[in-house]
C-alpha atoms as a PDB file:
ATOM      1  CA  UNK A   1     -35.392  39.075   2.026  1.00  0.00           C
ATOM      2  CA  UNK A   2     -34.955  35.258   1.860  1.00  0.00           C
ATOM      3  CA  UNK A   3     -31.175  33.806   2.255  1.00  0.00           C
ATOM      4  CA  UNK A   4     -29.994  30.846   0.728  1.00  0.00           C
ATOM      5  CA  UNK A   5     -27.088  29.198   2.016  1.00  0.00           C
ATOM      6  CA  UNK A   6     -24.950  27.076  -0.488  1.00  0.00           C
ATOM      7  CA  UNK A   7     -23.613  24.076   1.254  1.00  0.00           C
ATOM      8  CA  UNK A   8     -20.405  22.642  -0.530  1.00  0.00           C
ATOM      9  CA  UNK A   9     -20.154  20.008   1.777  1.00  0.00           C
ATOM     10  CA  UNK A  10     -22.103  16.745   0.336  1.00  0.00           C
ATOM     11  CA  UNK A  11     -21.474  13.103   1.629  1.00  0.00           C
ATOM     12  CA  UNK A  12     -21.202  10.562  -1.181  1.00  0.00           C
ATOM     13  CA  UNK A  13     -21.366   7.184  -0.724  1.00  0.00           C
ATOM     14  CA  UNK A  14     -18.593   5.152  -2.310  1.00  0.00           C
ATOM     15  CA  UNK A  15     -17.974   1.139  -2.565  1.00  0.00           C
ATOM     16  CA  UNK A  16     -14.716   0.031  -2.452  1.00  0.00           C
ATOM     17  CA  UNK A  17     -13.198  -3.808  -2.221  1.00  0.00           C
ATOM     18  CA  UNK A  18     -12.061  -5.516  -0.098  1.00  0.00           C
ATOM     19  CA  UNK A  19      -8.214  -4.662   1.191  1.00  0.00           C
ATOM     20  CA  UNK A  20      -7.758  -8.443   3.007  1.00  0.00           C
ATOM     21  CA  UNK A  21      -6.369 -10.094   0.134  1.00  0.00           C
ATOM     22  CA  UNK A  22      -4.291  -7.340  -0.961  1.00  0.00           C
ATOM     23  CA  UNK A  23      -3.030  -7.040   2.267  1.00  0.00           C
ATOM     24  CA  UNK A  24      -1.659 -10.660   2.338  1.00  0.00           C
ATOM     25  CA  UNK A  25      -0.596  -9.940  -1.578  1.00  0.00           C
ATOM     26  CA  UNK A  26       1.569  -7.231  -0.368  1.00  0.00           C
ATOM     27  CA  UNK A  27       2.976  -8.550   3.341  1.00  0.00           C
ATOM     28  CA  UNK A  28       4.033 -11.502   0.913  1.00  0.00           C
ATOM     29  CA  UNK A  29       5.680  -9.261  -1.697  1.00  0.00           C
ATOM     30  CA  UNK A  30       7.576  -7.428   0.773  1.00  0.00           C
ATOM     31  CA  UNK A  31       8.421 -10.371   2.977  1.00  0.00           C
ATOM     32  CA  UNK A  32       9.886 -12.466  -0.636  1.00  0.00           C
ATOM     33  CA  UNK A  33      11.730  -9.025  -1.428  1.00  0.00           C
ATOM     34  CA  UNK A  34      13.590  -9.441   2.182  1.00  0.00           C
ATOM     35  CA  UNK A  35      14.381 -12.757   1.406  1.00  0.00           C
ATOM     36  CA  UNK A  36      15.421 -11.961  -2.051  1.00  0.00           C
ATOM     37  CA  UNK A  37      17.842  -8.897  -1.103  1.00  0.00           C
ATOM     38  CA  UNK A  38      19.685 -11.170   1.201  1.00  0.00           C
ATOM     39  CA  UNK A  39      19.932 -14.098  -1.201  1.00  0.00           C
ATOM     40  CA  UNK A  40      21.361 -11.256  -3.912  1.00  0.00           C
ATOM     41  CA  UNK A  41      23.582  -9.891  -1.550  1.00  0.00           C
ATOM     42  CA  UNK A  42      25.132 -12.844  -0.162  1.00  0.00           C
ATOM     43  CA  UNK A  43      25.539 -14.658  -3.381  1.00  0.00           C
ATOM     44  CA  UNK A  44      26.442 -10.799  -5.476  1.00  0.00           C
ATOM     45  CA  UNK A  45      30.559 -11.377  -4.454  1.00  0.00           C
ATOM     46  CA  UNK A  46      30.530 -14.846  -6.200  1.00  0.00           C
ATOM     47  CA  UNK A  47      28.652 -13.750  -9.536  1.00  0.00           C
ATOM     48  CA  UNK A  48      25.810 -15.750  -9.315  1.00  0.00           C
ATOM     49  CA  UNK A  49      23.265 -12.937  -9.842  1.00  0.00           C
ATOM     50  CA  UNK A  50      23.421 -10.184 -12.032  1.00  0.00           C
ATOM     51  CA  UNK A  51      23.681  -6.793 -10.476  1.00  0.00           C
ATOM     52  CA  UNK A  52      20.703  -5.714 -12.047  1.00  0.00           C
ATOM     53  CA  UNK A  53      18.624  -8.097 -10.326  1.00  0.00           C
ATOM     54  CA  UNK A  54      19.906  -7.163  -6.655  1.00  0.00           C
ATOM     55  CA  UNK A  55      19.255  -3.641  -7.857  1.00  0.00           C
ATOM     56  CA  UNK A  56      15.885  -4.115  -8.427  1.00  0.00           C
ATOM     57  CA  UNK A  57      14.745  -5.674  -5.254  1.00  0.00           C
ATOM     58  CA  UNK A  58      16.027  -2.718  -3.596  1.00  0.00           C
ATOM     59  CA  UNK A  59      13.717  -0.431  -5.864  1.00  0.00           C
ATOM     60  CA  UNK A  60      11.374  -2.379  -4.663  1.00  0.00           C
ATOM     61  CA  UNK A  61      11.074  -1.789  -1.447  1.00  0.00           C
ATOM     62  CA  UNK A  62       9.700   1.659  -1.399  1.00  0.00           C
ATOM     63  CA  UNK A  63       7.603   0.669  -4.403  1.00  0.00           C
ATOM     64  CA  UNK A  64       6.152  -2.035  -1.813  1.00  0.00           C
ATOM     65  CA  UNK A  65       5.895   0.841   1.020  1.00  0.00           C
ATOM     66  CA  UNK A  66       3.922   3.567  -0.904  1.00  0.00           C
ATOM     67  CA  UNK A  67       1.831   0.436  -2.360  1.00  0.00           C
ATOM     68  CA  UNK A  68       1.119  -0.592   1.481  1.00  0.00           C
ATOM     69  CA  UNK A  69       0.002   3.022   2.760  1.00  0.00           C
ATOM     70  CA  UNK A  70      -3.092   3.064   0.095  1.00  0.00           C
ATOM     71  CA  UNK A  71      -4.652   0.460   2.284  1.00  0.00           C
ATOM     72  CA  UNK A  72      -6.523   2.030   5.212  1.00  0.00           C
ATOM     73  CA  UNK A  73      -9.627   0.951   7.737  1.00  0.00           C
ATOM     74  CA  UNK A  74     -13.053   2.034   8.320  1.00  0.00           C
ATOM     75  CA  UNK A  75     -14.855   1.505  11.630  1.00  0.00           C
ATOM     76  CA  UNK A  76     -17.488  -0.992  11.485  1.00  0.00           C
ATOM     77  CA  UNK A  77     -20.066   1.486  13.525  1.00  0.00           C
ATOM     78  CA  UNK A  78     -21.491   3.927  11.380  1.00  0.00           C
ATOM     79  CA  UNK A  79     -21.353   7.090  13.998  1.00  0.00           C
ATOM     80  CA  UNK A  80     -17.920   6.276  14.872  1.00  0.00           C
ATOM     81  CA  UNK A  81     -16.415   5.996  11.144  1.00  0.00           C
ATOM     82  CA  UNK A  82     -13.526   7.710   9.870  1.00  0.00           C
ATOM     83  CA  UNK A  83     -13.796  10.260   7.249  1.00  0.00           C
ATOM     84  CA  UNK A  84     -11.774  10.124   4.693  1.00  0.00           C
ATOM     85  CA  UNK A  85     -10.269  13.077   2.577  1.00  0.00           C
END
């Protein structure tokens, strides 16, 4: 009696772009969102900005966060690369 195992376990090879410029996108964003919080919030007493404004830059931080931890790194050496799930 012959036995055929069924493998579920395939690697596909995928293409995906390049993360540098992204990465200096985001470091930006997040680094102009610092700058902009304290700006708001220093200026918020004297009614310069509107509330809404200094609201928003504080959503935006963990927008900025979740946005950063979709970036990730493969090893250059093929036998040594990370697998990714």
């Amino acid at each position: 009696m012959a036995t055929e195992q069924a493998s579920s376990n395939r690697e596909r090879p995928i293409w995906v772009h390049n993360g540098w410029i992204m990465l200096f996108v985001l470091l930006g964003l997040l680094i102009g969102n610092i700058v902009f919080f304290i700006y708001t919030a220093s200026h918020i007493e004297r009614g310069a900005p509107p509330p809404l404004v200094f609201f928003l830059s504080i959503l935006m931080f963990p927008v900025l966060i979740i946005l950063m931890t979709g970036l990730f790194t493969l090893s250059l050496i093929p036998w040594l690369s990370n697998i990714l799930m």
